[in-house]
Protein backbone atom coordinates (compact mmCIF):
# COMPACT_ATOMS: atom_id res chain seq x y z
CA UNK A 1 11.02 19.35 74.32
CA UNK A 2 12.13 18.08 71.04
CA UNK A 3 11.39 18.50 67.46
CA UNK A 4 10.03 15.41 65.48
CA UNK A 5 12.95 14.35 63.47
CA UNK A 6 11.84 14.21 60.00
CA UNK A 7 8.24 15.26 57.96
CA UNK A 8 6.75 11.93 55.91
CA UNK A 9 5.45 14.34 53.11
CA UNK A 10 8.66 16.09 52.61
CA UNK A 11 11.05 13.63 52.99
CA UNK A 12 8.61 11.47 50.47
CA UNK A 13 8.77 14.44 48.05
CA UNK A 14 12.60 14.39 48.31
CA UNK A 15 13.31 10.48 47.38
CA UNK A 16 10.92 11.25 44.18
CA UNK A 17 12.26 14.59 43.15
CA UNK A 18 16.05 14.36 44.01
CA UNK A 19 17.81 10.84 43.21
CA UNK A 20 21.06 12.86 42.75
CA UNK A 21 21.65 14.64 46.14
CA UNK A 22 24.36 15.12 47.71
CA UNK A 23 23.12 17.39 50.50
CA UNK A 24 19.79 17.02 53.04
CA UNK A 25 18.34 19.34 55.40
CA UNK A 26 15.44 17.99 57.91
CA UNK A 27 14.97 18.41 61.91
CA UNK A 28 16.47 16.35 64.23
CA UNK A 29 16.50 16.11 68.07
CA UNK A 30 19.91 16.51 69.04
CA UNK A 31 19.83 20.03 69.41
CA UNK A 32 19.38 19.22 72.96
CA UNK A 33 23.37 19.74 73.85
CA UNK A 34 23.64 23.28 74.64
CA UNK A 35 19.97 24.28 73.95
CA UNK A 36 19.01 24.36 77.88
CA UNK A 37 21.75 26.25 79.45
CA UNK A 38 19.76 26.17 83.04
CA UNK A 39 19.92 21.84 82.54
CA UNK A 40 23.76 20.30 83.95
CA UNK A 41 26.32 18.86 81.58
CA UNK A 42 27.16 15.25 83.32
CA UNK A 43 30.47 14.14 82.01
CA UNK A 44 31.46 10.85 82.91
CA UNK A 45 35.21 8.94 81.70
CA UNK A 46 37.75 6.72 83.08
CA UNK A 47 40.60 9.72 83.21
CA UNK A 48 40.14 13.16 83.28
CA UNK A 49 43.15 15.82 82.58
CA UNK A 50 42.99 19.74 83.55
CA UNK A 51 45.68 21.94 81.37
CA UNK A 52 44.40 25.38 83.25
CA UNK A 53 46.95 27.39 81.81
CA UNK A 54 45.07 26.80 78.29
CA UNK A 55 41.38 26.58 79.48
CA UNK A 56 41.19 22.66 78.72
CA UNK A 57 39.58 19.60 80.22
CA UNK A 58 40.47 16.31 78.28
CA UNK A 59 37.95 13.32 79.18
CA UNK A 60 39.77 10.17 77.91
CA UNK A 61 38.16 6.31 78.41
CA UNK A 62 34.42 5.37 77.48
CA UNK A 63 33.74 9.06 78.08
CA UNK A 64 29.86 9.41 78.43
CA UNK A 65 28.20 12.82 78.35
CA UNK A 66 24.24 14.42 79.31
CA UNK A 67 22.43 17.49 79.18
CA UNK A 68 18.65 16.55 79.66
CA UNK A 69 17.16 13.74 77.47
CA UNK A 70 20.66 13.51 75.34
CA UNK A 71 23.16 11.42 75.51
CA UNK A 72 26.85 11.54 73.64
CA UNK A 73 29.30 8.59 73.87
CA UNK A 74 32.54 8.87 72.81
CA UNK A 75 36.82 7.54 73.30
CA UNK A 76 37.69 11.14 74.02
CA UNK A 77 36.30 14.54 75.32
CA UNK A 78 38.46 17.55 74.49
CA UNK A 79 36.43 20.29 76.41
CA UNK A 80 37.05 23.88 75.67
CA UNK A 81 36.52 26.96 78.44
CA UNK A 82 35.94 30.32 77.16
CA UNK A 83 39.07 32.56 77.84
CA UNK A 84 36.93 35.05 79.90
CA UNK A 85 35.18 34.20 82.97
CA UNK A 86 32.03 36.29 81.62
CA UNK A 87 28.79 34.47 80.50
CA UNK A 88 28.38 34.84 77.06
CA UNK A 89 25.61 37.42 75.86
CA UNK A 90 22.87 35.45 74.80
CA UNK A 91 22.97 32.84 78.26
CA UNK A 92 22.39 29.92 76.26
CA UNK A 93 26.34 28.13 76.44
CA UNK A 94 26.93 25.88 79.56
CA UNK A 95 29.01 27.48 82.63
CA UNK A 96 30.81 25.86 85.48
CA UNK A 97 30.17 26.55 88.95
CA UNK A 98 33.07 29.54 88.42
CA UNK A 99 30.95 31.31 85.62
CA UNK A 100 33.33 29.81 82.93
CA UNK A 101 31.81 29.39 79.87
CA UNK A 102 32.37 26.36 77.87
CA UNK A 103 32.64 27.16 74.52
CA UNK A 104 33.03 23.86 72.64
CA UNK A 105 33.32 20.02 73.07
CA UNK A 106 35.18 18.00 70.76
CA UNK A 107 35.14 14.36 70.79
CA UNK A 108 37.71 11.75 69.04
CA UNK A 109 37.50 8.27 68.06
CA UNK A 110 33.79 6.84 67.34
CA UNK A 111 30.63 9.02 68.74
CA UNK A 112 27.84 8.07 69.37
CA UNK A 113 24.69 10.49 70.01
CA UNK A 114 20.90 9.29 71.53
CA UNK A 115 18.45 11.31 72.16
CA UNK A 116 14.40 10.86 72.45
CA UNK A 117 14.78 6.61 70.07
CA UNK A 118 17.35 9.20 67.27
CA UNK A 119 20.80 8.25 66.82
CA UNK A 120 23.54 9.57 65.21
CA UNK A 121 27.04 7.99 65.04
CA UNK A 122 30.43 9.45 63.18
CA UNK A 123 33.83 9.40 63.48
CA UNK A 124 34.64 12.27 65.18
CA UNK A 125 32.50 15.50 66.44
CA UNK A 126 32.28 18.96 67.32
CA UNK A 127 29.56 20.48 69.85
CA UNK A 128 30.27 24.10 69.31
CA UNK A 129 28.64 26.98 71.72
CA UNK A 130 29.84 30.09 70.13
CA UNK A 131 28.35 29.19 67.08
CA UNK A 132 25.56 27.16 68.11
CA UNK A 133 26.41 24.31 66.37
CA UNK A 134 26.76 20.18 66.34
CA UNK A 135 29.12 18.52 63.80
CA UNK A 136 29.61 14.80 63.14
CA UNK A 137 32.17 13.55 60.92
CA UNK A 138 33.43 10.70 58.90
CA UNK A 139 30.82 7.59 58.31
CA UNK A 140 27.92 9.58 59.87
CA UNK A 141 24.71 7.57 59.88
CA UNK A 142 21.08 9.10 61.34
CA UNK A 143 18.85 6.08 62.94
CA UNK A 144 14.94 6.32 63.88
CA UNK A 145 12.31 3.72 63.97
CA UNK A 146 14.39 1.61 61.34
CA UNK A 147 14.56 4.90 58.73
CA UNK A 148 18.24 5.76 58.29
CA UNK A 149 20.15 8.59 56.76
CA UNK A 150 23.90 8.25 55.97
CA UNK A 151 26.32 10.70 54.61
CA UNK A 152 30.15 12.51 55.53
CA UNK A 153 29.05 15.47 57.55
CA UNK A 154 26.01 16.29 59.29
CA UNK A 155 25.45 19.86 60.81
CA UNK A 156 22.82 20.64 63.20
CA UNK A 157 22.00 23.96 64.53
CA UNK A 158 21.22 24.23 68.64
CA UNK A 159 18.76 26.70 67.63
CA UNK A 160 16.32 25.33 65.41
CA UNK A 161 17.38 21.28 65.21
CA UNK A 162 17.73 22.21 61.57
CA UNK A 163 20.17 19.44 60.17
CA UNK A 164 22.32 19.34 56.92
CA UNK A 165 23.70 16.06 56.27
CA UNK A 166 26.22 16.19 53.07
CA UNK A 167 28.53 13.43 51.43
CA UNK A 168 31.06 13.60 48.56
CA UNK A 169 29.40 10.96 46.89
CA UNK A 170 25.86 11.33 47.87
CA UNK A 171 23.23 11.03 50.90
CA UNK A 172 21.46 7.96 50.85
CA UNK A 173 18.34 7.70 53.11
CA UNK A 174 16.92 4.40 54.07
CA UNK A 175 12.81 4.26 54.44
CA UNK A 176 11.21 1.59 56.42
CA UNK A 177 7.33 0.99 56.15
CA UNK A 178 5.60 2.32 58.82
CA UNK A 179 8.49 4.35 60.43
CA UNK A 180 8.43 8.02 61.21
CA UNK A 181 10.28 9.93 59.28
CA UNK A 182 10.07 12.62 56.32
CA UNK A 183 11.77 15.58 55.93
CA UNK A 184 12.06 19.17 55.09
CA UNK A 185 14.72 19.56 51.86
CA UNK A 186 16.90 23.06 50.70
């Protein structure tokens, strides 16, 4: 169901051979959100607003979505419906019951992301359909089995679970004995 989320060898081969990066690419499991487009989207918040006339849902209050094994937590949901009523070609973004496509979610104020023991927490993010991708923000950290990954921006495709994290000073990663993780490096 979900890719492992990093390689040991790789990610071991990385720490030696690149002290000065500022970008890292490894798998991750969060490509869950939008990967399953048969699997509900359960959104959960204390308020929810409709704007129809611009295609909008905003989720406001401990806002809590899932799609399958993943989970995102957030302060507020902005959720974006394509202008057409028409699946999109490929059948892989989420529809309501009224064929509307949702194109992207965007979520304000801290986020939080679980899926499968991985977590990944940022400032602000970005679950985009059309363009198959996942975007955290601001302070992003990646947690699993006590390894940890930190950085500015982290961009996982819903295709592959192929992740970039990237910082303006530099990625650090965090490797506990006996955890799982390694990676796959660009």
């Amino acid at each position: 169901m979900l890719a492992s989320w990093v390689r040991p060898a790789a990610l071991a081969a990385f720490v030696l051979a690149a002290p000065i990066a500022s970008a890292q690419t490894f798998d991750t499991g969060f490509a869950q959100f939008g990967s399953q487009s048969s699997t509900p989207i359960e959104i959960e918040a204390d308020e929810l607003e409709v704007q129809d006339k611009s295609n909008v849902a905003v989720f406001s209050g401990n806002v809590v979505v899932k799609q399958g094994g993943a989970a995102l937590q957030t302060t507020r949901l902005t959720v974006f419906y394509a202008q057409s009523a028409l699946p999109s070609s490929d059948g892989k973004a989420p529809q309501t019951p009224q064929s509307q496509r949702i194109s992207r979610l965007e979520a304000d104020g801290k986020v939080l992301i679980t899926s499968d023991g991985q977590s990944a927490t940022g400032d602000a993010g970005i679950v985009n359909f059309d363009n198959r991708t996942l975007e955290l923000n601001g302070n992003v950290t990646l947690s699993q089995d006590g390894n940890v990954v930190t950085g500015d921006t982290i961009t996982v495709s819903l295709d592959t679970g192929v992740a970039r994290v990237q910082s303006q000073s530099r990625v650090r990663v965090l490797l506990t004995p006996g955890g799982t993780a390694g990676g796959e490096t660009q």
